[in-house]
Protein backbone atom coordinates (compact mmCIF):
# COMPACT_ATOMS: atom_id res chain seq x y z
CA UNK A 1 96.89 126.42 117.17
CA UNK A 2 98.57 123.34 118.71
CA UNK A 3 102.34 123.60 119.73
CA UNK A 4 104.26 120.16 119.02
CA UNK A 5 107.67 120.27 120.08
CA UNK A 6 109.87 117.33 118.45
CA UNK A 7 113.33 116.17 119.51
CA UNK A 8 115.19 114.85 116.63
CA UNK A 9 118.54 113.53 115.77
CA UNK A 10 120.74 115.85 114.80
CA UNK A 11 121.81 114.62 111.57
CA UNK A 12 118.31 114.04 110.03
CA UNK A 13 118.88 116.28 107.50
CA UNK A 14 122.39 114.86 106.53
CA UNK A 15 122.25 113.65 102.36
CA UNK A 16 124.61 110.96 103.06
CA UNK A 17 122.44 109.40 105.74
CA UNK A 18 119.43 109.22 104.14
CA UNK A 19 116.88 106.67 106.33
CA UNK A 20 113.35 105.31 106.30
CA UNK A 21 113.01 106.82 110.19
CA UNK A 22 114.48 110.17 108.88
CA UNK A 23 112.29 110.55 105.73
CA UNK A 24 109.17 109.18 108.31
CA UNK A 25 110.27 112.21 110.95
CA UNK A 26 110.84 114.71 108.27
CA UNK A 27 106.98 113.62 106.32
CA UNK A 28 105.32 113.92 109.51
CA UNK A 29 106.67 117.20 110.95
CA UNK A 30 105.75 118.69 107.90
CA UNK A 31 102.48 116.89 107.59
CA UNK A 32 101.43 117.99 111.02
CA UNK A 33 102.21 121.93 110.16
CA UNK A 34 100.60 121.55 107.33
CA UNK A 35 97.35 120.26 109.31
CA UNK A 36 97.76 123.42 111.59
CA UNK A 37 100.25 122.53 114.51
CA UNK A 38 102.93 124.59 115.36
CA UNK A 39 105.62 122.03 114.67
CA UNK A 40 109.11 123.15 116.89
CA UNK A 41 112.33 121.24 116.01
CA UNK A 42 114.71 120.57 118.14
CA UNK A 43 117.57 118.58 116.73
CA UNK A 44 120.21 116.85 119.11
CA UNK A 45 123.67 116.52 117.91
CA UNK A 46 125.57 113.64 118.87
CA UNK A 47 125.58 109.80 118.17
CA UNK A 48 122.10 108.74 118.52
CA UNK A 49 121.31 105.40 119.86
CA UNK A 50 125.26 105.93 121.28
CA UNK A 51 125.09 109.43 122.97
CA UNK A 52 127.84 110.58 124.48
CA UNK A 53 127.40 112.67 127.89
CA UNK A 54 127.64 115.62 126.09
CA UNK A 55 124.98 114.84 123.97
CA UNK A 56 122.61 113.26 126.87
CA UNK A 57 123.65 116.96 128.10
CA UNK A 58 122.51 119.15 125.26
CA UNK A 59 118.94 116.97 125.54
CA UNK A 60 118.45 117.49 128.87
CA UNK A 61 118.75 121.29 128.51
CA UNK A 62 116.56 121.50 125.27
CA UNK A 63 114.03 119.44 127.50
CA UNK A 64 114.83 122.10 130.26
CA UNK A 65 114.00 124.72 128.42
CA UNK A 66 110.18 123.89 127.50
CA UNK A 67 107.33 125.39 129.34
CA UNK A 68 105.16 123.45 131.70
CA UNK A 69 102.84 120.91 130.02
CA UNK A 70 104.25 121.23 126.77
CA UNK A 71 103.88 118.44 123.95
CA UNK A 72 106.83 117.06 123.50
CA UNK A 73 107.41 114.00 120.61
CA UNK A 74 110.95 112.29 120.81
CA UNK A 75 112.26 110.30 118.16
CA UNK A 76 113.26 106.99 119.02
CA UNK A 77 116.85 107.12 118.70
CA UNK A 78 116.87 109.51 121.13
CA UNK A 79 114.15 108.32 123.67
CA UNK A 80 114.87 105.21 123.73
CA UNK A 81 118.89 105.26 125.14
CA UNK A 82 118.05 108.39 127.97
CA UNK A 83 115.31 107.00 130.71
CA UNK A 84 117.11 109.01 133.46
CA UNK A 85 116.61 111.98 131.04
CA UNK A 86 113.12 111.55 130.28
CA UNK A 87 111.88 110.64 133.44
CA UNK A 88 113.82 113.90 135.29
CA UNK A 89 111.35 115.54 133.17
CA UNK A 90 108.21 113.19 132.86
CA UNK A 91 106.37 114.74 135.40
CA UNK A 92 106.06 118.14 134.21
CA UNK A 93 106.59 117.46 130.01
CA UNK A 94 103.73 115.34 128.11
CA UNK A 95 106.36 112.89 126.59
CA UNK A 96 105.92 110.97 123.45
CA UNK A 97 108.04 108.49 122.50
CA UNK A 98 108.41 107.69 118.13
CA UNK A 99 109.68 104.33 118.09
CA UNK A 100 110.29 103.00 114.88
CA UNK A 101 112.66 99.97 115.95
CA UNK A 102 112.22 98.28 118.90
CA UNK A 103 115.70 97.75 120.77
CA UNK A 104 113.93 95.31 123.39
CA UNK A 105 116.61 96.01 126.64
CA UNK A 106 116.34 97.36 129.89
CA UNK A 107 116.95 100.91 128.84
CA UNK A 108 114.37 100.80 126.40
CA UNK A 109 112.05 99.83 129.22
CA UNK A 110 112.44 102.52 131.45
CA UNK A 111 112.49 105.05 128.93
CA UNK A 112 108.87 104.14 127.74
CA UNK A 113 107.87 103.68 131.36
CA UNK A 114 108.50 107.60 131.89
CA UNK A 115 106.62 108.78 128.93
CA UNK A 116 102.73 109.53 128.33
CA UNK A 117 102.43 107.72 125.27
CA UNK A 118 104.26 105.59 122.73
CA UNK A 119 103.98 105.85 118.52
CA UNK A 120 105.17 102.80 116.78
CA UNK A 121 105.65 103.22 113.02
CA UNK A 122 104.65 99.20 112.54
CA UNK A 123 101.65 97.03 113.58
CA UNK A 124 104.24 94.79 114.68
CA UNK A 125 106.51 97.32 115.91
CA UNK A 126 103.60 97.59 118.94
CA UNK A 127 103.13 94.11 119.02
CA UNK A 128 106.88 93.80 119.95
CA UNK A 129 106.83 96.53 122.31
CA UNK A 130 103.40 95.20 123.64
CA UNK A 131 105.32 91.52 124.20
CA UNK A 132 108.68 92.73 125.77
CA UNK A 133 107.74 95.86 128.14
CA UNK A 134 104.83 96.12 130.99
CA UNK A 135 103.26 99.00 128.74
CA UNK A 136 99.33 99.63 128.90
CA UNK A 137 98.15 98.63 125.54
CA UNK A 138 96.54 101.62 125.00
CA UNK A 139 99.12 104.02 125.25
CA UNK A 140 100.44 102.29 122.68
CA UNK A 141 100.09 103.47 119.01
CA UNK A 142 100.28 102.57 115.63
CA UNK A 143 101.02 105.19 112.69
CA UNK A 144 102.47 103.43 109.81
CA UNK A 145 104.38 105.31 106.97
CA UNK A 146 102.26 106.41 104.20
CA UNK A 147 104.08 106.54 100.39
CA UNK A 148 103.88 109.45 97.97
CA UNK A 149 101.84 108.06 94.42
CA UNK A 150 104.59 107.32 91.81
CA UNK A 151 103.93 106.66 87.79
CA UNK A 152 103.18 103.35 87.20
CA UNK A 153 106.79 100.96 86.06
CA UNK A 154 105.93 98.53 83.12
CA UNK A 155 109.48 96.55 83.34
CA UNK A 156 111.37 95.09 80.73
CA UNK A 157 110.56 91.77 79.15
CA UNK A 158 113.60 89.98 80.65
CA UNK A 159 112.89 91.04 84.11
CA UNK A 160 116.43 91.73 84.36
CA UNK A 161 117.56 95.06 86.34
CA UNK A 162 117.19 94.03 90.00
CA UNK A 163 117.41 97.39 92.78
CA UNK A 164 118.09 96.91 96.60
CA UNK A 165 117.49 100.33 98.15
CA UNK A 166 118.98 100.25 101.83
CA UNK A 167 122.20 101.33 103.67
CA UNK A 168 125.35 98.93 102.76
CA UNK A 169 125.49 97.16 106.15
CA UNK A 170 124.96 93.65 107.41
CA UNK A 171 121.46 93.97 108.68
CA UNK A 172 120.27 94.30 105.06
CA UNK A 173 121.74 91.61 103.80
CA UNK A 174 123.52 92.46 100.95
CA UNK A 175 126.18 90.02 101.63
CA UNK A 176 123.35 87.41 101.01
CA UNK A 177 121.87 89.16 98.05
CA UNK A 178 125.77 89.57 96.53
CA UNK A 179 126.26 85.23 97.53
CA UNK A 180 122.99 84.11 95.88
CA UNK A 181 123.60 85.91 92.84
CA UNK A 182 127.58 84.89 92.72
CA UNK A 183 125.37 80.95 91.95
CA UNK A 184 123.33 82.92 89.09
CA UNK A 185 126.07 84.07 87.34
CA UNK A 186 124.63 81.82 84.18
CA UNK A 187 121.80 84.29 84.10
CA UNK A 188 121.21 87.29 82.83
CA UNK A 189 120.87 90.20 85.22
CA UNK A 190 122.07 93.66 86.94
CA UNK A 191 121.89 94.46 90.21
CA UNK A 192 122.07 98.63 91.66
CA UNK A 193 122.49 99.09 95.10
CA UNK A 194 120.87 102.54 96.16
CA UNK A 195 122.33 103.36 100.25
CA UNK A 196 124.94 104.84 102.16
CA UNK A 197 128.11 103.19 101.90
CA UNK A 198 129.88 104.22 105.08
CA UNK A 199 127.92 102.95 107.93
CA UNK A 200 129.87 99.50 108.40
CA UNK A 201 133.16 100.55 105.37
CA UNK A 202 134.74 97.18 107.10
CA UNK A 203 131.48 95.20 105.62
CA UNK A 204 131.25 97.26 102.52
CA UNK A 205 135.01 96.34 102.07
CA UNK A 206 134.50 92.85 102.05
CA UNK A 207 130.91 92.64 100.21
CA UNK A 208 133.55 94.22 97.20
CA UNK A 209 136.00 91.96 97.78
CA UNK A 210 133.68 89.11 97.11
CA UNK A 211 131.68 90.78 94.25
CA UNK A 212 135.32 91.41 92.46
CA UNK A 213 135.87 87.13 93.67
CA UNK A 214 132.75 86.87 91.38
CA UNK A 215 133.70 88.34 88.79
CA UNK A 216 130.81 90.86 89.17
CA UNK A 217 132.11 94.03 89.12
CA UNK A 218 130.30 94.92 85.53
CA UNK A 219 126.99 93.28 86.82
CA UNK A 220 126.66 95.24 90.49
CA UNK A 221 126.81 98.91 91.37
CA UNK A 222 126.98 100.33 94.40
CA UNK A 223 125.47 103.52 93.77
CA UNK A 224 125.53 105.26 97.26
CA UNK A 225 122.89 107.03 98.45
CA UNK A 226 120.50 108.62 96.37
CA UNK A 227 117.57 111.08 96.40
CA UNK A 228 114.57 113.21 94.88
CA UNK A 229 114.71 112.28 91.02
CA UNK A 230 117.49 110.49 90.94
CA UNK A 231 116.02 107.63 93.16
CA UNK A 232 112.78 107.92 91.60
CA UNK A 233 114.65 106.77 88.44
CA UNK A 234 116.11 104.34 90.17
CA UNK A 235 112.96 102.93 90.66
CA UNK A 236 111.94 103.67 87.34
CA UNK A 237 114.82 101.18 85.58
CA UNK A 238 114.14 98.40 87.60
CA UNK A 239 111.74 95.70 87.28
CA UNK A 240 112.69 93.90 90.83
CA UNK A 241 113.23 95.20 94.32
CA UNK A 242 115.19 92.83 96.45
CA UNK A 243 114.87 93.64 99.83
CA UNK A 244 117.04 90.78 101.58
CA UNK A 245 117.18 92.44 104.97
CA UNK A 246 117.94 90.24 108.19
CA UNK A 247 115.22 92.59 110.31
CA UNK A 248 112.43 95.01 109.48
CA UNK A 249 109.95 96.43 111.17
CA UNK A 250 108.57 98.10 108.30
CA UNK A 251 110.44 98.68 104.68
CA UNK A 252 109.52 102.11 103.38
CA UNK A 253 111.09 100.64 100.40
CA UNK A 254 108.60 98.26 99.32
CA UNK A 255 105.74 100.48 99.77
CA UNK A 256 107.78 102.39 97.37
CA UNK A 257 108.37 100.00 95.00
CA UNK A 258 104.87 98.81 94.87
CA UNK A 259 103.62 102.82 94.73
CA UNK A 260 105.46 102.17 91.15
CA UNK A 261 104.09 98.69 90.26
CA UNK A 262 107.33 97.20 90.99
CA UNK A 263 106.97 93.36 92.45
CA UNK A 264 109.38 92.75 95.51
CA UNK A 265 111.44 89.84 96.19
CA UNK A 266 111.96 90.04 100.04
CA UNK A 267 112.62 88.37 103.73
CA UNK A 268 110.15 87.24 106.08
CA UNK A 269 111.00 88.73 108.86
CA UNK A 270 109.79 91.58 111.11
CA UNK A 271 107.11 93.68 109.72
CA UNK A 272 107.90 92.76 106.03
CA UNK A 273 105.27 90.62 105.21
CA UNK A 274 102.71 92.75 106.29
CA UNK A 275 104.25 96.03 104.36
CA UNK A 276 104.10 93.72 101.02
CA UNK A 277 100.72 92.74 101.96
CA UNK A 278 98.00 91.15 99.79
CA UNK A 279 96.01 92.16 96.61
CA UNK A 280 92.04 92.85 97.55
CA UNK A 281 91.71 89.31 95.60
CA UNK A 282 94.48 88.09 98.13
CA UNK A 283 97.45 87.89 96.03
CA UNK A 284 100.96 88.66 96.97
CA UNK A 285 102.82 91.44 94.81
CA UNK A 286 106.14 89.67 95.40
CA UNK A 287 107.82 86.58 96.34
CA UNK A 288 109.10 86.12 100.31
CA UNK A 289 112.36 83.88 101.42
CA UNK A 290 113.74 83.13 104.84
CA UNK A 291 116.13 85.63 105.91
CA UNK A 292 119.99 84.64 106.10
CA UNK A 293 119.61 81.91 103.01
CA UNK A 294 121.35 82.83 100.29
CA UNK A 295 119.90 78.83 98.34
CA UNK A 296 116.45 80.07 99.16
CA UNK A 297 117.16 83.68 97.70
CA UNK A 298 118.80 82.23 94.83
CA UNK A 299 115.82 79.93 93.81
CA UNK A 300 113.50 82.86 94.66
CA UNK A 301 115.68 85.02 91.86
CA UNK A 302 115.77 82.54 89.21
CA UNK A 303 112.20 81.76 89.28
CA UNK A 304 111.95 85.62 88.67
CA UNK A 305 114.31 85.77 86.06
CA UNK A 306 113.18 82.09 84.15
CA UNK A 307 109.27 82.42 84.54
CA UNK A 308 107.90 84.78 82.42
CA UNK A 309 104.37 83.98 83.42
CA UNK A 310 105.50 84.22 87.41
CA UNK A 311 107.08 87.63 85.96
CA UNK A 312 103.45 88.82 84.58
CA UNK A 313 101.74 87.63 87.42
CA UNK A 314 103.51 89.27 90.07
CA UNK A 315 103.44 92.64 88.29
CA UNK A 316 100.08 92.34 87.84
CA UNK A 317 99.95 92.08 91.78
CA UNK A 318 102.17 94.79 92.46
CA UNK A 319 99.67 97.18 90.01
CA UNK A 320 96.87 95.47 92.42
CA UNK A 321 98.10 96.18 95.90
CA UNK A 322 99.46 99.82 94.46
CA UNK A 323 95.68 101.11 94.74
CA UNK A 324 95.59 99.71 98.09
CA UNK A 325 98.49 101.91 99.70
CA UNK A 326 97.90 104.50 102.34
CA UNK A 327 99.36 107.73 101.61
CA UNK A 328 100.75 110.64 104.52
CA UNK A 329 97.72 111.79 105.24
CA UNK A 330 96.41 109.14 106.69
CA UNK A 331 100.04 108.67 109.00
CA UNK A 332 99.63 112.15 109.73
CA UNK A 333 96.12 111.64 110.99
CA UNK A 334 97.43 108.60 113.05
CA UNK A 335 99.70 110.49 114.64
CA UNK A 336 97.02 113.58 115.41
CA UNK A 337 95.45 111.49 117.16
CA UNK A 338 97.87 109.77 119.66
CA UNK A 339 99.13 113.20 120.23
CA UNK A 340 95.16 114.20 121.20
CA UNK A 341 95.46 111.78 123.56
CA UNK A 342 98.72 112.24 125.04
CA UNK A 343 97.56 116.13 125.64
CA UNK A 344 94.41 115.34 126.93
């Protein structure tokens, strides 16, 4: 039997930081022991991508403490801020770095220089990676997220109950989201907000401030993170996800959404348009805006909410593409392999 050793952040497991890269690392460890491995967990503490030296400390003596040649997989929050770590160790430690957003900088660079092989979560994820840094191309590789199947949403006739599941922080965009609908307020709509709250409190102060400006207290809800059945019926009341994130490389969420029939209403940016993807007929099970555009999500909303026809359409789409989704398995298999290699 295989032994995998993976480094991890030591707040993974933490219910009020629930992430797409911690649900991806928690799916595959257990997808991997399932398939046979011996899967050994080694969670850092400290402030991962801002470790402190204590923290780089406590890695560097977990890493110290494996046997010759072992198989070691490091998630990218980790790997990606320690090079001098990683490569004191490189030459006796098959290192794979997990990178499931690309922080294109120096550091970055000579961490993935001292490993064996590099997993990107996104097709585009490599791409960046594959642009930016003087890696081999392949030792570079791709294992996107699969998505659990979900019962099929039908949505309400008014298309009104709109869900944006993502931490409360600039880089998804809420602010935008929370401006274009402040222009809709002639419309009729609700808007939950599924996430941690405390990641940026100065932003989620002021995103508030300006929904109580609105007058749109009794219209949005910031729910705060959520999990297990209680997002799944989150997902279950809406008929929209709005994803209006300023950078992706993937979007769990929309692959979850879509698992459900749910159309999606998101940026183009980053890995997003590939995650929403196409219908085998070629049609998209969503709408996409520029990111940062609070006019062009606006329009993109009322459309939604006026068309009844677009409505039908697009959740006629999102039923389409649902058959098409790859489930863990298959990310699990991705993975297997890369990890072959890297042992090899």
């Amino acid at each position: 039997m295989p032994t995998l050793h993976v480094i991890l952040p030591g707040d993974i497991d933490d219910p009020a930081s629930p992430s797409g890269g911690n649900g991806y690392d928690r799916r595959i460890c257990a997808g991997l022991a399932a398939a046979g491995w011996s899967v050994r967990e080694h969670g850092v503490p400290g402030d991962w991508p801002r470790p402190s030296p204590a923290a780089r400390a406590a890695l560097a003596r977990v890493l110290a403490g494996l046997p010759e040649t072992a198989l070691v997989l490091v998630d990218g929050l980790v790997a990606s801020v320690v090079p001098d770590v990683l490569a004191a160790h490189a030459g006796r430690l098959r290192l794979v770095a997990l990178v499931h957003l690309p922080r294109e900088d120096d550091e970055e660079a000579r961490a993935l220089a001292a490993v064996t092989a590099v997993v990107a979560t996104s097709t585009w994820t490599r791409d960046a990676l594959l642009r930016r840094y003087a890696l081999p191309a392949e030792r570079v590789h791709v294992a996107p997220p699969g998505v659990d199947p979900a019962p099929l949403v039908p949505g309400t006739a008014s298309g009104s109950a709109l869900l944006c599941v993502a931490a409360v922080a600039r880089h998804k965009g809420h602010d935008v989201l929370v401006e274009a609908l402040t222009s809709l307020a002639d419309s009729s709509w609700t808007l939950t907000c599924v996430g941690p709250l405390h990641r940026e409190p100065q932003f989620v102060d002021r995103l508030r401030e300006r929904i109580t400006v609105g007058r749109l207290g009794d219209r949005i809800r910031l729910a705060g993170p959520l999990a297990g059945d209680r997002l799944a019926a989150a997902y279950a009341a809406a008929d929209l996800l709005v994803h209006p994130s300023r950078g992706e490389t993937y979007g769990m969420v929309v692959t979850e959404a879509l698992a459900r029939g749910v159309p999606v209403l998101a940026t183009a940016v980053g890995g997003l348009p590939d995650t929403l993807g196409r219908t085998t007929a070629g049609d998209r099970p969503g709408l996409l805006v520029p990111p940062d555009d609070p006019t062009a999500l606006a329009t993109a909303l009322r459309r939604w909410l006026d068309d009844v026809a677009l409505r039908e359409q697009l959740r006629h789409a999102a039923a389409q593409r649902r058959d098409t989704l790859s489930d863990w398995n298959g990310t699990v298999a991705q993975i297997t392999m890369a990890l072959k290699e890297a042992s090899a």
